[in-house]
Protein backbone atom coordinates (compact mmCIF):
# COMPACT_ATOMS: atom_id res chain seq x y z
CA UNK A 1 0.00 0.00 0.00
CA UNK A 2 3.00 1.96 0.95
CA UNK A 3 4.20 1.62 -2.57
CA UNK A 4 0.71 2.36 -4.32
CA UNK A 5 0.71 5.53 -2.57
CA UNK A 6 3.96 6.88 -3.30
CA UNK A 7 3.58 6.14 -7.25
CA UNK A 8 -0.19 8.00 -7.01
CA UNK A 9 1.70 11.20 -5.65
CA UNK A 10 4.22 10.81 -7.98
CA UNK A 11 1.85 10.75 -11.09
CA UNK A 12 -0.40 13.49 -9.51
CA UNK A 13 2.53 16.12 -9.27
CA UNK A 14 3.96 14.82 -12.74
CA UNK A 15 0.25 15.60 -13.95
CA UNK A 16 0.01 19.04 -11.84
CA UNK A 17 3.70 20.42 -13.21
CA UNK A 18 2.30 19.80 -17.19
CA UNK A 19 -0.97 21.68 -16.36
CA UNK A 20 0.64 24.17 -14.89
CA UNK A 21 3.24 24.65 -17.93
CA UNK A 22 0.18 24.43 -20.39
CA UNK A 23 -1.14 27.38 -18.17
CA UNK A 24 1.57 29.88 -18.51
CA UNK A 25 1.16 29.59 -22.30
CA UNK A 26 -1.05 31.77 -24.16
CA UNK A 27 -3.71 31.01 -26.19
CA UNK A 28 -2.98 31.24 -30.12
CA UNK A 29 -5.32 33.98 -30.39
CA UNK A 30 -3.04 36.23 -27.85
CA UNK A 31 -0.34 36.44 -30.51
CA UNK A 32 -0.74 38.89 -32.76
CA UNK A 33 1.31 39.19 -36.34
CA UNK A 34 4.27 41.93 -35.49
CA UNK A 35 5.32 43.48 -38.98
CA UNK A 36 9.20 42.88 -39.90
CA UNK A 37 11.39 45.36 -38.59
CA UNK A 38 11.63 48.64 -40.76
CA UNK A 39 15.54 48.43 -42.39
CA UNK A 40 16.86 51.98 -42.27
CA UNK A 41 16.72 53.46 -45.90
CA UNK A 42 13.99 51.44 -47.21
CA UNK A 43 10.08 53.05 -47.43
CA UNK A 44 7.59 52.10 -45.64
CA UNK A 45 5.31 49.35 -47.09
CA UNK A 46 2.12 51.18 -46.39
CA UNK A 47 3.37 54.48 -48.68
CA UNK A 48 4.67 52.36 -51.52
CA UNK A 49 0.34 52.10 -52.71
CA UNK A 50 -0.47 55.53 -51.97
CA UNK A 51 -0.09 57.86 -54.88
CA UNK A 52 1.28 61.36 -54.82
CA UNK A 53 -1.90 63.74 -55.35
CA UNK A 54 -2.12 66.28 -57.91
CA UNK A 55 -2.50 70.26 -56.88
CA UNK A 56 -4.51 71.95 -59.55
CA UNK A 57 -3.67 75.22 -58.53
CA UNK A 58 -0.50 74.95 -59.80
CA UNK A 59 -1.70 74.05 -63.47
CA UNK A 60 -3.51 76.50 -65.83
CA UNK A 61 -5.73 74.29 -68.12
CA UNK A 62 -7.42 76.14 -70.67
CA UNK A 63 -9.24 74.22 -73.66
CA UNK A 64 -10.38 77.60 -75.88
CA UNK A 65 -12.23 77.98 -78.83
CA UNK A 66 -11.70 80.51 -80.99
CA UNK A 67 -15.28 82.03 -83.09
CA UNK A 68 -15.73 85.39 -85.20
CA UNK A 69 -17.92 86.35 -87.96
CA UNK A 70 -16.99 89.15 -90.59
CA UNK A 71 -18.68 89.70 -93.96
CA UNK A 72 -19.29 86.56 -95.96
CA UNK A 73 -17.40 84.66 -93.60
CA UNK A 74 -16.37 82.99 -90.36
CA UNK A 75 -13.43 82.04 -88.03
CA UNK A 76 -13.82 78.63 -86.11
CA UNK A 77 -11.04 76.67 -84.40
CA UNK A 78 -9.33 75.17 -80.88
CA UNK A 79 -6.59 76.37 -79.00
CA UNK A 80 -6.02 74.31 -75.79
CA UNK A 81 -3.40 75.25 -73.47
CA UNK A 82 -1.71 74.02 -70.43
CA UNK A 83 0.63 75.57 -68.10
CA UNK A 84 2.43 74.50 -64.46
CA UNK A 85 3.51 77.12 -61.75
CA UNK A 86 7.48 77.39 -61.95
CA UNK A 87 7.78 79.76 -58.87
CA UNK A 88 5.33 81.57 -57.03
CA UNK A 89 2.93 83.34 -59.21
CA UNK A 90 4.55 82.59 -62.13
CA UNK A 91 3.17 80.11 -64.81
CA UNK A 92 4.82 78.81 -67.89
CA UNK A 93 3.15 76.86 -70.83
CA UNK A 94 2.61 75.51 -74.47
CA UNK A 95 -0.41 74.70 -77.05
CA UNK A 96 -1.73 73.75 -80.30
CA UNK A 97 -4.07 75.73 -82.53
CA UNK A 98 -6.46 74.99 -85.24
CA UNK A 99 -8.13 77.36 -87.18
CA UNK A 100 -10.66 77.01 -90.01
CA UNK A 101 -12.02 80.39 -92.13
CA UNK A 102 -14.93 79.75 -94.18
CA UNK A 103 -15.79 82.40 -97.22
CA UNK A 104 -19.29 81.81 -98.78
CA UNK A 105 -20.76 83.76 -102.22
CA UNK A 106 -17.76 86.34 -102.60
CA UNK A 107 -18.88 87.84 -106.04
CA UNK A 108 -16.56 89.25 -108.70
CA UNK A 109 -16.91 91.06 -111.01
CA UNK A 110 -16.61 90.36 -114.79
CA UNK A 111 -15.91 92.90 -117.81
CA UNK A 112 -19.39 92.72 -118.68
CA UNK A 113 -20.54 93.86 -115.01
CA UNK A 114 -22.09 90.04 -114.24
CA UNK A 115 -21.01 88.81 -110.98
CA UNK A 116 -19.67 85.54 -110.33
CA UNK A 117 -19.97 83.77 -106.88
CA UNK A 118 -17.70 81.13 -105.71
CA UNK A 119 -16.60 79.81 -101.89
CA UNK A 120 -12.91 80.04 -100.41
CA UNK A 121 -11.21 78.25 -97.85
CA UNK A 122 -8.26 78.57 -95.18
CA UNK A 123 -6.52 76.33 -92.84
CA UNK A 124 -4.42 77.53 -90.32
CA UNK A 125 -2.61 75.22 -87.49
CA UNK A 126 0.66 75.49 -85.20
CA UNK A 127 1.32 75.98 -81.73
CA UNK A 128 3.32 78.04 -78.95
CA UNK A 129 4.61 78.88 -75.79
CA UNK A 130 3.20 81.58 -72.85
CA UNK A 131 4.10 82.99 -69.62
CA UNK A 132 1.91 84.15 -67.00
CA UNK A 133 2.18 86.07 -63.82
CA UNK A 134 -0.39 86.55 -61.71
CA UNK A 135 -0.13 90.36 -60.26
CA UNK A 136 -3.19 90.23 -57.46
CA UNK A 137 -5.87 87.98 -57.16
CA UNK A 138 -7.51 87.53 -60.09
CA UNK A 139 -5.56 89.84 -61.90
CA UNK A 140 -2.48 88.57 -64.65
CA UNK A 141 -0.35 89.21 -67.51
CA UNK A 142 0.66 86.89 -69.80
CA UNK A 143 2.78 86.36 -72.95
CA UNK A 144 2.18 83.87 -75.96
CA UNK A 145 4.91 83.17 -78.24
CA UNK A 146 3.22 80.95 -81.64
CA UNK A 147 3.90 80.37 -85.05
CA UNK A 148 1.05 79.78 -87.23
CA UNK A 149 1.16 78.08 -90.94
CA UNK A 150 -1.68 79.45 -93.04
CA UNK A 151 -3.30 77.52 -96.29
CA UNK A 152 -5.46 79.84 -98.13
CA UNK A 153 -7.02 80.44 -101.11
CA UNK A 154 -5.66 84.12 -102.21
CA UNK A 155 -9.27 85.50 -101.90
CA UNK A 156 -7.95 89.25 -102.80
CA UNK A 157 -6.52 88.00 -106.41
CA UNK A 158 -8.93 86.26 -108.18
CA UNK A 159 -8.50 85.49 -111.77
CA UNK A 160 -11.59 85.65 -114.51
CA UNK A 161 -11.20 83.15 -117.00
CA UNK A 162 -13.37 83.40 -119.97
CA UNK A 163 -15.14 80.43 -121.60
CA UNK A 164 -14.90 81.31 -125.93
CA UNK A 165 -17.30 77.93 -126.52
CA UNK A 166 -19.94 78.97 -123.08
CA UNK A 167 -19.15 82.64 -124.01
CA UNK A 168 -18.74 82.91 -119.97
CA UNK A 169 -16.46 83.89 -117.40
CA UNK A 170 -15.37 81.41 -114.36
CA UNK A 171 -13.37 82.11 -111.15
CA UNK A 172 -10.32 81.02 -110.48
CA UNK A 173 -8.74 81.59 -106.83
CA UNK A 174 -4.66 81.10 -106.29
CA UNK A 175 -3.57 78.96 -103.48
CA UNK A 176 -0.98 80.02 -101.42
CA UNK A 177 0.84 79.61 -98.23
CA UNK A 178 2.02 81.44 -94.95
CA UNK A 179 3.87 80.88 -91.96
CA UNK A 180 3.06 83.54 -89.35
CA UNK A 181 5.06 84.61 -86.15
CA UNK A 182 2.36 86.13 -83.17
CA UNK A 183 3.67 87.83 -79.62
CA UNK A 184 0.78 88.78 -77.85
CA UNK A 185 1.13 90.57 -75.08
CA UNK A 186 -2.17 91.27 -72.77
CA UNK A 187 -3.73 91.74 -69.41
CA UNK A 188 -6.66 89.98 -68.28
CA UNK A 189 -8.75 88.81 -65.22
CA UNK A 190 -9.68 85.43 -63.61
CA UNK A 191 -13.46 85.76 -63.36
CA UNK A 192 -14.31 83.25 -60.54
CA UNK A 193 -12.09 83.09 -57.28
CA UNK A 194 -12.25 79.07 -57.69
CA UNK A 195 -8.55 77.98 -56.61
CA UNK A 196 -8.33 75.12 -58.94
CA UNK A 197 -9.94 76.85 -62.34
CA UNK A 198 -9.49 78.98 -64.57
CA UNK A 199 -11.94 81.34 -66.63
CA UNK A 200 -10.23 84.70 -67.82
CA UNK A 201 -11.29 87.74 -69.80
CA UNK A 202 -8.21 89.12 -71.24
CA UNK A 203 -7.27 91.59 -73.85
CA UNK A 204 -4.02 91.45 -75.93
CA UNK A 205 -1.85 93.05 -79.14
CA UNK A 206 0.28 91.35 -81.41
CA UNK A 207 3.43 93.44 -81.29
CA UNK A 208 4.64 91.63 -84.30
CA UNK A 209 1.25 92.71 -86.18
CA UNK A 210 3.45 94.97 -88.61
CA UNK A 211 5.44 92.23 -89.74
CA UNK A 212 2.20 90.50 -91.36
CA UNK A 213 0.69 91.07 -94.33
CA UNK A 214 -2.95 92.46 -93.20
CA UNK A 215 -4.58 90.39 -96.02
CA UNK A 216 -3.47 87.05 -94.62
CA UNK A 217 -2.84 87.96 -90.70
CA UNK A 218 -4.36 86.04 -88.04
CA UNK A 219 -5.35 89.06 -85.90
CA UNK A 220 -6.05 91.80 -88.70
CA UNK A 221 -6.63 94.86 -86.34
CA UNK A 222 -3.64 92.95 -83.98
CA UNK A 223 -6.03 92.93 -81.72
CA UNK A 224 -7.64 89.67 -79.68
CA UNK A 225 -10.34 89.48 -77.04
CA UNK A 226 -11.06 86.35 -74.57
CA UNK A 227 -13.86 86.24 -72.76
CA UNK A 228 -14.21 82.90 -70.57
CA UNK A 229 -12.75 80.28 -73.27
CA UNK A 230 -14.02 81.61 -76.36
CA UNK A 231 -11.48 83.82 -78.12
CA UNK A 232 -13.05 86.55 -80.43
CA UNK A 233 -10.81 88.73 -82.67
């Protein structure tokens, strides 16, 4: 019995000693997953998905159309343009223009006093370059730099050609072509006080107006108003 007892006490504290080690572990749950230790001059895993955002107030983003009417004929065409903030309140940019003038019934003139209708045509496309600073609020001033190539049909030298067999006259129009330097140098105003757009009424002169043959210039008078993001010589 002696014996019995000894080897029951021995199993009961062999028993006790594993509970009690099973005790001072914690349950799974307790452990939670530790991220690897940051190695200096490596990012951090969490900024490598973020992206970098974008600040529209330092872009200009204008899309501008360009519209005007005259006798017998219209101007219709795109000029977007985009420009970033290089210091302060100072902008710099480039652009591409488009421009399409339609003539419709100009009448000449024949020896015999008939007139003679036809319709005329120009393209004109290029691009350029502008600066901007931004004097006080909404107020700016802003230089564009383009060169424009002009296809036209030489409305201002027709030539009559007479028909011996329909005893009649048809028009002929020359084509020609021009490539045309601009520097327009204006003042204008941001309309709204929106910090991320942009909708200007500005005035400006082609100082290089002189240099153009008025017949085939872009800005006849030099002169070219914007208001908002239609452009109306």
């Amino acid at each position: 019995m002696g014996r019995l007892f000894i080897l029951f006490m021995a199993v009961m504290l062999a028993s006790g000693a594993v509970m009690a080690q099973d005790d001072a572990l914690p349950p799974p749950s307790s452990h939670p997953q530790q991220e690897a230790p940051q190695l200096p001059g490596l990012p951090n895993k969490s900024a490598l998905g973020k992206k970098p955002k974008i600040d529209l107030s330092d872009y200009i983003i204008e899309p501008n159309f360009d519209f005007g009417m005259f006798q017998s004929g219209i101007n219709v065409g795109f000029s977007p343009y985009v420009g970033h903030r290089v210091w302060k309140n100072f902008f710099a940019g480039a652009g591409v223009t488009y421009l399409y003038t339609g003539f419709k019934n100009i009448g000449y003139t024949d020896f015999n006093g008939e007139v003679h209708r036809t319709n005329a045509y120009w393209h004109t496309f290029g691009g350029g370059v502008f600066a901007q600073y931004n004097v006080w609020r909404g107020l700016f001033v802003r230089a564009n730099f383009e060169v424009l190539h002009r296809i036209m049909d030489d409305v201002y030298n027709p030539t009559l050609n007479y028909n011996n067999q329909t005893n009649s006259y048809t028009v002929s129009i020359p084509r020609v072509e021009r490539t045309i330097p601009n520097l327009m140098l204006g003042v204008g105003y941001n309309l709204l006080e929106v910090r991320n757009f942009f909708f200007p009424v500005m005035i400006s002169y082609n100082v290089l107006n002189s240099l153009n043959s008025r017949q085939f210039a872009v800005y006849p008078n030099g002169w070219c108003v914007q208001l908002g993001f239609i452009r109306v010589f």
